[in-house]
N, C-alpha and C. Protein backbone atom coordinates (compact mmCIF):
# COMPACT_ATOMS: atom_id res chain seq x y z
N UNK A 1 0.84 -1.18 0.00
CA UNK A 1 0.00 0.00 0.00
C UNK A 1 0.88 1.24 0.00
N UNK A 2 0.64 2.56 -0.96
CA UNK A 2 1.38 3.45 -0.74
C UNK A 2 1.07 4.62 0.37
N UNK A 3 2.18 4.87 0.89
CA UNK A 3 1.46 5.69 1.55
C UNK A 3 1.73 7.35 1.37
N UNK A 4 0.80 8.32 2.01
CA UNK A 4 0.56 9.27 1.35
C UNK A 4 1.68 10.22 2.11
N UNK A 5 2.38 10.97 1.11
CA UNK A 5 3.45 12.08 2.13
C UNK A 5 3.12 13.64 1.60
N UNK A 6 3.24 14.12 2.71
CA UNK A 6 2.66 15.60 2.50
C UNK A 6 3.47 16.44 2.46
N UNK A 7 4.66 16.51 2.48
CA UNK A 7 5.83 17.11 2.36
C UNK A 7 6.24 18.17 3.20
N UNK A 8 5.54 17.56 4.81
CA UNK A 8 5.88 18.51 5.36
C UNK A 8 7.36 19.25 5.80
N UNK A 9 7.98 20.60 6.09
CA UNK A 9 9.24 20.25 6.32
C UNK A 9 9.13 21.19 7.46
N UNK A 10 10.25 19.92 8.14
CA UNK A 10 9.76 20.85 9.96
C UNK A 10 10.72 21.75 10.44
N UNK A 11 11.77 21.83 9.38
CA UNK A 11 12.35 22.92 9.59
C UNK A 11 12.11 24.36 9.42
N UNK A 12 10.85 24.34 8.64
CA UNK A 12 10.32 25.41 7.96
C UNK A 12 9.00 26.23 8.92
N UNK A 13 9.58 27.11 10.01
CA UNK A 13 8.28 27.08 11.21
C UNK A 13 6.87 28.23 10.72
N UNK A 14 7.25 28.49 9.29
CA UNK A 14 6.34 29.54 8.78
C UNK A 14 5.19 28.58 8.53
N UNK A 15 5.34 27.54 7.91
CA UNK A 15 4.04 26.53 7.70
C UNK A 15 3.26 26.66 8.60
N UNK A 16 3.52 26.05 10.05
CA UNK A 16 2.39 26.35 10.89
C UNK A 16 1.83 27.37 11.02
N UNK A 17 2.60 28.55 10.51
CA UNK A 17 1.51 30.15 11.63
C UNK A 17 0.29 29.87 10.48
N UNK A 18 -0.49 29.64 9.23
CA UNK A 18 -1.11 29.29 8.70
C UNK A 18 -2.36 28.66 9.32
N UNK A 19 -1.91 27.41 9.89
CA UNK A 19 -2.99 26.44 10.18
C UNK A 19 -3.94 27.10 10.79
N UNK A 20 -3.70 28.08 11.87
CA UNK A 20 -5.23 28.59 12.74
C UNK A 20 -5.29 29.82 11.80
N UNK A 21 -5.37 30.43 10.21
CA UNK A 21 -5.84 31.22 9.76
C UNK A 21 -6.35 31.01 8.70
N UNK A 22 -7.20 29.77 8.73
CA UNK A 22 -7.87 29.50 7.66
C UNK A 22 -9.19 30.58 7.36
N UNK A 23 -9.29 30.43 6.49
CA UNK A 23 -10.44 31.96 5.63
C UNK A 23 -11.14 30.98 4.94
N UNK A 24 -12.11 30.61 4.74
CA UNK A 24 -12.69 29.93 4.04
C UNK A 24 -13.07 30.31 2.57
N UNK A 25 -14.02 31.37 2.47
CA UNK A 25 -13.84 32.52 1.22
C UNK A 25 -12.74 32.47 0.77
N UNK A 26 -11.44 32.75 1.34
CA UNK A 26 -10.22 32.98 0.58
C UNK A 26 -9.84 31.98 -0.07
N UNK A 27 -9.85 30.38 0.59
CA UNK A 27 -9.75 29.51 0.09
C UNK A 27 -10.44 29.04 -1.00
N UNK A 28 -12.01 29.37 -0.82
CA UNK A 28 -12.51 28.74 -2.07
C UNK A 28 -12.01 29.49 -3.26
N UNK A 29 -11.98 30.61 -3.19
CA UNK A 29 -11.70 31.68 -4.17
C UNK A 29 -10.44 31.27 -5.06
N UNK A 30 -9.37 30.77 -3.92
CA UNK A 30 -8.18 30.20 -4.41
C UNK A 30 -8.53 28.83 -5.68
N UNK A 31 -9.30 28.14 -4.76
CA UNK A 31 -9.58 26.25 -5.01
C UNK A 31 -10.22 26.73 -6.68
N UNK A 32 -11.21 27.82 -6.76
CA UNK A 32 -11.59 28.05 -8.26
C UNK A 32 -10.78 28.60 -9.34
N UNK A 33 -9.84 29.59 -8.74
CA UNK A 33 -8.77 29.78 -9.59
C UNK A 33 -8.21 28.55 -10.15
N UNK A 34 -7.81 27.59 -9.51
CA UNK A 34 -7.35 26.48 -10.03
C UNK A 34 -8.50 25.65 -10.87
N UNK A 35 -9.38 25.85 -10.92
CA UNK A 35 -10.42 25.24 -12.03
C UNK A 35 -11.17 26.23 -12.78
N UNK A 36 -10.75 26.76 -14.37
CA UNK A 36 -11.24 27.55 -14.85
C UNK A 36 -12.15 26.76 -15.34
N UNK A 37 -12.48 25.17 -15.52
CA UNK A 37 -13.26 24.69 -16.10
C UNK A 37 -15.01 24.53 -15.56
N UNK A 38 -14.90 24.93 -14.50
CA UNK A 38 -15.94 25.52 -13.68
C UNK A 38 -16.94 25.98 -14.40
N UNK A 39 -16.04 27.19 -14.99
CA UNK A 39 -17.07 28.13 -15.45
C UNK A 39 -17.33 28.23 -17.16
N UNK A 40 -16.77 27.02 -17.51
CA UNK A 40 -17.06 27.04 -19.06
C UNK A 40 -17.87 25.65 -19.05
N UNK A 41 -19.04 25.66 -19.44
CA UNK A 41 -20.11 24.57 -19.59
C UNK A 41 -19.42 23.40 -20.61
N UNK A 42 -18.81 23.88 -21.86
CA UNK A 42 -18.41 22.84 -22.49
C UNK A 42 -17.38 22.23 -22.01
N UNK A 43 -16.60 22.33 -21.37
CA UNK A 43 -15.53 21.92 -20.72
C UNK A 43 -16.12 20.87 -19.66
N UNK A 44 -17.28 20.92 -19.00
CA UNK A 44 -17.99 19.96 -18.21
C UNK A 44 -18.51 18.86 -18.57
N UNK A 45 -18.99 18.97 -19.99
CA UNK A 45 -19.55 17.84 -20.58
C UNK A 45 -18.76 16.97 -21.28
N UNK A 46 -17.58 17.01 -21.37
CA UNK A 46 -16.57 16.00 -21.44
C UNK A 46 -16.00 15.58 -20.26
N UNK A 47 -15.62 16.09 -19.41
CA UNK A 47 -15.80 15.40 -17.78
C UNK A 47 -17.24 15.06 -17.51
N UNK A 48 -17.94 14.89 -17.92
CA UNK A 48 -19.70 14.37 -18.03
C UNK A 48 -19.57 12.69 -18.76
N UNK A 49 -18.57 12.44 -19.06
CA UNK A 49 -19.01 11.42 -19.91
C UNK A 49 -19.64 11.04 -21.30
N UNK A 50 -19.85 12.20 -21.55
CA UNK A 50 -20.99 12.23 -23.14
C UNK A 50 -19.59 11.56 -24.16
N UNK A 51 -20.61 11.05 -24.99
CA UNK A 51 -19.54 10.71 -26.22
C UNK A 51 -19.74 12.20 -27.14
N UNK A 52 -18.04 12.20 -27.60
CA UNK A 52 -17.60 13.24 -28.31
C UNK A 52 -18.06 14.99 -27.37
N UNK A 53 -18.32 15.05 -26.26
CA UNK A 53 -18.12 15.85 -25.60
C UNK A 53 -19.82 16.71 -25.15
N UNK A 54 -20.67 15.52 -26.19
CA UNK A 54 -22.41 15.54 -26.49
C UNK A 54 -22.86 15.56 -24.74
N UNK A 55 -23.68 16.17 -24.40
CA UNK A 55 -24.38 15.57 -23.02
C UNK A 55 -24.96 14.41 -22.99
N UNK A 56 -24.83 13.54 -22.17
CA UNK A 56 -25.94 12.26 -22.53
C UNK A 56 -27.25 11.98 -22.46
N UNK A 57 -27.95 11.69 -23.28
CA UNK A 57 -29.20 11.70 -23.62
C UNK A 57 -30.31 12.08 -22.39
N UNK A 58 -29.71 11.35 -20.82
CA UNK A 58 -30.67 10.58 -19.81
C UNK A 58 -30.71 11.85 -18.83
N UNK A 59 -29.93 13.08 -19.29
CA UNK A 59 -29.59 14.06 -18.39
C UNK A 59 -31.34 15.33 -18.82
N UNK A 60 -31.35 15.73 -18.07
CA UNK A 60 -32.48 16.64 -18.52
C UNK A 60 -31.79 17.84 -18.45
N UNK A 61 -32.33 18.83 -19.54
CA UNK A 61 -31.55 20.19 -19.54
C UNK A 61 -31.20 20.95 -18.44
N UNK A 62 -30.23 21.27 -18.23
CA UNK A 62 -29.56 22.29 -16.86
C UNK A 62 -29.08 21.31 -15.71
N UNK A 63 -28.81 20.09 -16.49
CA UNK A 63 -28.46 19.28 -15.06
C UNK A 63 -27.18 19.50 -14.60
N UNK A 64 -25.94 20.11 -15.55
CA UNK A 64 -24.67 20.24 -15.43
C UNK A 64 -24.55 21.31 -14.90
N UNK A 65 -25.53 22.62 -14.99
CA UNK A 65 -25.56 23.48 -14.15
C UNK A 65 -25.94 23.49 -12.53
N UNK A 66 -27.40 22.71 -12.16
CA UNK A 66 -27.44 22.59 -11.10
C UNK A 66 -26.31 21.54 -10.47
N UNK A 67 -25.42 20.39 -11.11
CA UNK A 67 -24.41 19.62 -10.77
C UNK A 67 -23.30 20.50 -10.48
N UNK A 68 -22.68 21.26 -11.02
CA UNK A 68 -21.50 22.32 -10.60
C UNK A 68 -21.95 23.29 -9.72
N UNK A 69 -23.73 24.01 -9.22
CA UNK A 69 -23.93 24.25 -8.08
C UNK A 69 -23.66 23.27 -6.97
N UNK A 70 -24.38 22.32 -6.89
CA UNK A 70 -24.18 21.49 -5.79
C UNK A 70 -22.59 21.26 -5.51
N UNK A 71 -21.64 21.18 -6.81
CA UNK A 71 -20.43 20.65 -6.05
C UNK A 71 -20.05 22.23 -5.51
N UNK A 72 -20.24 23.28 -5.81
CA UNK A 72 -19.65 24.44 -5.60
C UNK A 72 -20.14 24.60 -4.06
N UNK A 73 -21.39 24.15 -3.37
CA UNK A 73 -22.26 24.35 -2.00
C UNK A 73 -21.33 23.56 -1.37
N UNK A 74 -20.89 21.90 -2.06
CA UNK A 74 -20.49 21.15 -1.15
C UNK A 74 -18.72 21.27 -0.79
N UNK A 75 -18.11 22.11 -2.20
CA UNK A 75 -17.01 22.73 -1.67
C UNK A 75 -16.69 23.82 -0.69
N UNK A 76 -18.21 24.68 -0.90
CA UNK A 76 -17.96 25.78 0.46
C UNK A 76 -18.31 24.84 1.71
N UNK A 77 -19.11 24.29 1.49
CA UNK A 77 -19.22 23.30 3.06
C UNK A 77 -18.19 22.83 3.66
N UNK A 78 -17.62 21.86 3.04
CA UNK A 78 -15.83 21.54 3.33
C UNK A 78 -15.28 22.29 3.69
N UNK A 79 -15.19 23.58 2.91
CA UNK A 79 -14.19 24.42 3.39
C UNK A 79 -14.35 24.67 4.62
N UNK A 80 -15.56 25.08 5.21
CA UNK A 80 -15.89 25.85 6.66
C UNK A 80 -15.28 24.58 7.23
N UNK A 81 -16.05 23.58 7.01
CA UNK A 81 -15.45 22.26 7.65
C UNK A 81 -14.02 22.33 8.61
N UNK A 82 -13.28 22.31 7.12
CA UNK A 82 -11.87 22.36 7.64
C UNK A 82 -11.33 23.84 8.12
N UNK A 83 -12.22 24.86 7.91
CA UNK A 83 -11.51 26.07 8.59
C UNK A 83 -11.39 25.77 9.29
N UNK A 84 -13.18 25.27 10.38
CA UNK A 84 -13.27 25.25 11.92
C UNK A 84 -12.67 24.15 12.48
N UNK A 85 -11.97 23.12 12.09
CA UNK A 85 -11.08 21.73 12.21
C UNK A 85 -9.93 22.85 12.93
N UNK A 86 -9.15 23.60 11.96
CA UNK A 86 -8.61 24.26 12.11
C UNK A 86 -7.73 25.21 12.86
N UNK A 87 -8.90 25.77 13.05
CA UNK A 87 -9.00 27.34 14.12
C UNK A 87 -8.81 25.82 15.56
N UNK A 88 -9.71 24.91 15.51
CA UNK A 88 -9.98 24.35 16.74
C UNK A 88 -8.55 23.25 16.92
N UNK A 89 -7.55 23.24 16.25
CA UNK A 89 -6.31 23.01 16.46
C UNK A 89 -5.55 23.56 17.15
N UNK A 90 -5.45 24.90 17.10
CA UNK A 90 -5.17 26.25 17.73
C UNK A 90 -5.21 26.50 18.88
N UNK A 91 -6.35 25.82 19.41
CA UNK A 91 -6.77 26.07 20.42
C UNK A 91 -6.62 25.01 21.68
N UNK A 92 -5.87 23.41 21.16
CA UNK A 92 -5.97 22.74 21.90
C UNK A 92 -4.30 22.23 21.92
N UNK A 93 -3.72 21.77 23.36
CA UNK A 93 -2.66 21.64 23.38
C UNK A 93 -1.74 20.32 22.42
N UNK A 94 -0.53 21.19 22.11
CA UNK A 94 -0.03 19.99 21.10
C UNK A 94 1.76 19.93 21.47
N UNK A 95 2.29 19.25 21.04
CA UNK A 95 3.43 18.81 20.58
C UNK A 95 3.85 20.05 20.35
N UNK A 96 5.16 20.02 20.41
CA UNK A 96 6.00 21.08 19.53
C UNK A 96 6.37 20.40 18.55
N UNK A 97 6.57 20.95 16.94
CA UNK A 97 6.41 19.65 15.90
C UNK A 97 5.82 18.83 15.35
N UNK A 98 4.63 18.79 15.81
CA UNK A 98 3.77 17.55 15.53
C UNK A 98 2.88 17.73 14.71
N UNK A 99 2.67 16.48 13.48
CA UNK A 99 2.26 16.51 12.88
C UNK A 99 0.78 17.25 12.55
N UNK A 100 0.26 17.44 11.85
CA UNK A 100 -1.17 17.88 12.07
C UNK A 100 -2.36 16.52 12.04
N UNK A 101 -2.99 17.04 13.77
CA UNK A 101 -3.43 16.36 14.27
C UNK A 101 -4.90 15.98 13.40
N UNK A 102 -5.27 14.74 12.76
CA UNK A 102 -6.21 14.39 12.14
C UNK A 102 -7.59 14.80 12.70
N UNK A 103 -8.78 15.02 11.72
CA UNK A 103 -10.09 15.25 12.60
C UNK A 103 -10.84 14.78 13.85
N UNK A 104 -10.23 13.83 14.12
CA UNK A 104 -11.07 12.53 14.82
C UNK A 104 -10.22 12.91 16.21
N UNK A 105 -8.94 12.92 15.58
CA UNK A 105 -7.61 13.10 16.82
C UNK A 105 -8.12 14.86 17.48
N UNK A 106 -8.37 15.55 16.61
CA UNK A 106 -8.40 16.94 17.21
C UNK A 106 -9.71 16.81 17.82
N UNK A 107 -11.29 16.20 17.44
CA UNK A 107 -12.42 16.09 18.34
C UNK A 107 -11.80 15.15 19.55
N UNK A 108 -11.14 14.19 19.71
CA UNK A 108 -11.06 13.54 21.19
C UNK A 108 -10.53 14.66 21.80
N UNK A 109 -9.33 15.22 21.79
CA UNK A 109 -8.60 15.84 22.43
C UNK A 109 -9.43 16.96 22.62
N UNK A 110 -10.17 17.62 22.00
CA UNK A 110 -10.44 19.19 22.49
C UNK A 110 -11.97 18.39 23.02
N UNK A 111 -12.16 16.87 23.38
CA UNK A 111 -13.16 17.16 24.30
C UNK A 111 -12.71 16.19 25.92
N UNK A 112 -11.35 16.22 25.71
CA UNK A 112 -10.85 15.90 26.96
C UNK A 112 -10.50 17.47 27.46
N UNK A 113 -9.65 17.99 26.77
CA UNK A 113 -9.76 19.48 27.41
C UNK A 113 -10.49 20.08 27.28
N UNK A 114 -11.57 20.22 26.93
CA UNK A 114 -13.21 20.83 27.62
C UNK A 114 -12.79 20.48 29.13
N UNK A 115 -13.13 19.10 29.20
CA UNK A 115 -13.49 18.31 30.16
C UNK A 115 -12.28 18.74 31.44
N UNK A 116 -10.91 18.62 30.93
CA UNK A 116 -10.47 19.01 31.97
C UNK A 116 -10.41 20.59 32.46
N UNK A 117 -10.60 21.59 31.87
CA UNK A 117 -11.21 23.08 31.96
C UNK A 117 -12.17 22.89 32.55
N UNK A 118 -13.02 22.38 32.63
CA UNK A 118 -14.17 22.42 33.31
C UNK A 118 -13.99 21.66 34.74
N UNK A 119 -13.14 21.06 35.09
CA UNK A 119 -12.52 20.45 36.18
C UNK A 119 -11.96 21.30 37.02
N UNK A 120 -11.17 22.34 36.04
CA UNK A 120 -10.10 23.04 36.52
C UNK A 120 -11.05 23.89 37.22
N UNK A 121 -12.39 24.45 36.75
CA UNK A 121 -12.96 25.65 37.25
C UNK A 121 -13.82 24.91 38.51
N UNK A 122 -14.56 24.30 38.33
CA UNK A 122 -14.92 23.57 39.62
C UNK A 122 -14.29 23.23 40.64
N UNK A 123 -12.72 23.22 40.35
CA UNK A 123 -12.17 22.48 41.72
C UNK A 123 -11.39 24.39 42.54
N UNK A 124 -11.71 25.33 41.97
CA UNK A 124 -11.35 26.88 42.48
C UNK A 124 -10.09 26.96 42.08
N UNK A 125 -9.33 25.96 42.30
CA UNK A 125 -7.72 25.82 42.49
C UNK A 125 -6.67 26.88 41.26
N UNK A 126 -5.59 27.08 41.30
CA UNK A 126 -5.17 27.30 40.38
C UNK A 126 -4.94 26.81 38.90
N UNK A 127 -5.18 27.19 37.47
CA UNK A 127 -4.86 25.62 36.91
C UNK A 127 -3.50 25.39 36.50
N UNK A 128 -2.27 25.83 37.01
CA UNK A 128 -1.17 25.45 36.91
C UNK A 128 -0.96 24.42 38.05
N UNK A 129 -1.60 24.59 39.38
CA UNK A 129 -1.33 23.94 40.67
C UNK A 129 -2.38 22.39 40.19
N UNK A 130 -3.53 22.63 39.64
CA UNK A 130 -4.49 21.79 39.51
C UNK A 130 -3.73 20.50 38.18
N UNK A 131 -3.26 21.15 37.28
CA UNK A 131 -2.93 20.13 36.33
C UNK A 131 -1.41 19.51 36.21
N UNK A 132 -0.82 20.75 37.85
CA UNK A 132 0.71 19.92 38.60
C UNK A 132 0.27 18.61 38.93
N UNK A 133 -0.96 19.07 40.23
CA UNK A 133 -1.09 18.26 41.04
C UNK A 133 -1.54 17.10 40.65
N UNK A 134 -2.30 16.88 39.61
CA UNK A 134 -2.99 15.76 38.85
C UNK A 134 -1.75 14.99 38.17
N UNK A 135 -0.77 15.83 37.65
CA UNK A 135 0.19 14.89 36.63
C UNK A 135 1.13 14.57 38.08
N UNK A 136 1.58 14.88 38.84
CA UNK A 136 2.59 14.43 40.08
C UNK A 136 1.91 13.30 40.92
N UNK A 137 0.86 14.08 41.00
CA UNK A 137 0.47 12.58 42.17
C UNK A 137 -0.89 11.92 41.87
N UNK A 138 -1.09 11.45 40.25
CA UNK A 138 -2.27 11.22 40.10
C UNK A 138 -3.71 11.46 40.54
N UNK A 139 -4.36 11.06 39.79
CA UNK A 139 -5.68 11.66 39.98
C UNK A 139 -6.65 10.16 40.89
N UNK A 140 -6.31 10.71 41.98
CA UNK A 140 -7.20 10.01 43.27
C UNK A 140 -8.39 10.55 44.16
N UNK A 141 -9.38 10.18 42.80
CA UNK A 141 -10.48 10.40 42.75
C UNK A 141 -11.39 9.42 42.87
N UNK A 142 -12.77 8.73 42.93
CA UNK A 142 -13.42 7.89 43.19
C UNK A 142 -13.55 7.49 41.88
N UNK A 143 -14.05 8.62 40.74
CA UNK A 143 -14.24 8.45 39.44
C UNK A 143 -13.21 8.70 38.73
N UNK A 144 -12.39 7.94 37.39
CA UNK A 144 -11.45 8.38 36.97
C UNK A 144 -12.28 9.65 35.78
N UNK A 145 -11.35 10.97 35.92
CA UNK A 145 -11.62 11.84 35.38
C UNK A 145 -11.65 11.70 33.74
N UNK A 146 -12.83 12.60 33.15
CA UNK A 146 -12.95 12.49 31.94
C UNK A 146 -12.02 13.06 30.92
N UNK A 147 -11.26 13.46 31.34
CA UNK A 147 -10.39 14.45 30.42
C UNK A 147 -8.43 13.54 30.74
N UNK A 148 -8.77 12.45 31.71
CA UNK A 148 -7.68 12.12 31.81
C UNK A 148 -6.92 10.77 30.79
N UNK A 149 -6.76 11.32 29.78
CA UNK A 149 -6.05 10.55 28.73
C UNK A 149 -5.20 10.55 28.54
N UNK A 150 -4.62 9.45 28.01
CA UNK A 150 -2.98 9.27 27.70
C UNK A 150 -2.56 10.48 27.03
N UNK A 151 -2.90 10.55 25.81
CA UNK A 151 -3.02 11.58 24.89
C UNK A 151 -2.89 13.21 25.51
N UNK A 152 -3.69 13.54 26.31
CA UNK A 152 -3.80 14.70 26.88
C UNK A 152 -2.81 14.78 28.18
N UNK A 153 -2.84 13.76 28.75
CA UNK A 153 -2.06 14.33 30.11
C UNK A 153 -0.31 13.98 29.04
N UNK A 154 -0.18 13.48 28.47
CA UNK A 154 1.50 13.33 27.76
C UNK A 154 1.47 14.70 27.44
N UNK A 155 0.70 15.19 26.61
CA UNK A 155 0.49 17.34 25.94
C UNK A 155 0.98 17.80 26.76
N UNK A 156 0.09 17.67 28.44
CA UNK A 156 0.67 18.55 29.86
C UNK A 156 1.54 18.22 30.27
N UNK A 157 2.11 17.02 29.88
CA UNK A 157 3.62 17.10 30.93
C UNK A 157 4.62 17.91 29.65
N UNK A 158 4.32 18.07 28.57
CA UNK A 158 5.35 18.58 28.02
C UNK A 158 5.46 20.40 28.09
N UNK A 159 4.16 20.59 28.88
CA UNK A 159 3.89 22.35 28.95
C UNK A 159 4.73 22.63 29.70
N UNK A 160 5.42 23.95 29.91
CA UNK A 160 6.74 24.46 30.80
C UNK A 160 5.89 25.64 31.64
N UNK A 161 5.60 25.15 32.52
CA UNK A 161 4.71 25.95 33.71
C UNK A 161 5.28 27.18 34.43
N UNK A 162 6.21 27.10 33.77
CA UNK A 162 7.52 28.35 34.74
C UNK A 162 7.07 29.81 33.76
């Protein structure tokens, strides 16, 4: 199986300031520049399949139009998609270096740290003292806490609290 490389280079620390400034507008705006074929109808009906570049018979008139709406709705959809993927990367603790954290990976994590923010404020404490005290002398609690994951408490021990 091949696998896919994105070429990231981690020497290069301008890449990241990017990731939490996704624009969605800007992007699509970009994503159409790169397809002038968008906006020329004949150019669609040979990516349509028709023989010799003909529409095919089974299509009813304006279907290639409302078809390049819908993909154009479902490209702005995506986009917001991944803005707010995004922005919500930004916001949750990571690695120094680390790869960009997949969708699935960035929803667990930013709902263990909900979870532990919301710990932090309930218990009054400080949350430098609160998420010391939890990573030093475990969390000896009746219930194991919801926010306490491998994943998340490895993030906090790498934060420099000083």
């Amino acid at each position: 199986m091949e696998e896919l490389c994105y070429g990231f280079e981690w020497e290069d620390p301008t890449e990241f300031l990017l990731w939490d400034q996704a624009d969605p507008e800007a992007q699509l705006e970009n994503f159409l520049l790169d397809w002038p074929c968008l906006e020329d109808p004949s150019c669609m009906r040979t990516a349509q399949g028709g023989a010799g570049g003909a529409p095919s018979p089974a299509q009813p008139p304006g279907h290639g139009r409302q078809r390049r709406a819908a993909n154009l709705r479902e490209r702005r959809r995506m986009l917001s998609i991944n803005a707010a993927f995004e922005r919500l990367r930004g916001h949750v603790p990571t690695f120094p270096y680390e790869r960009r954290l997949s969708k699935i990976d960035t929803l667990r994590l930013a709902i263990a740290y909900i979870a532990l923010l919301r710990d932090i404020l309930l218990s009054g404490c400080h949350p430098r003292a609160y998420v010391e005290q939890c990573l030093r002398k475990g969390w000896q609690s009746q219930a194991p806490a919801a926010w306490n994951t491998s994943d998340l408490t490895a993030r906090l021990s790498w934060v420099k609290w000083d």
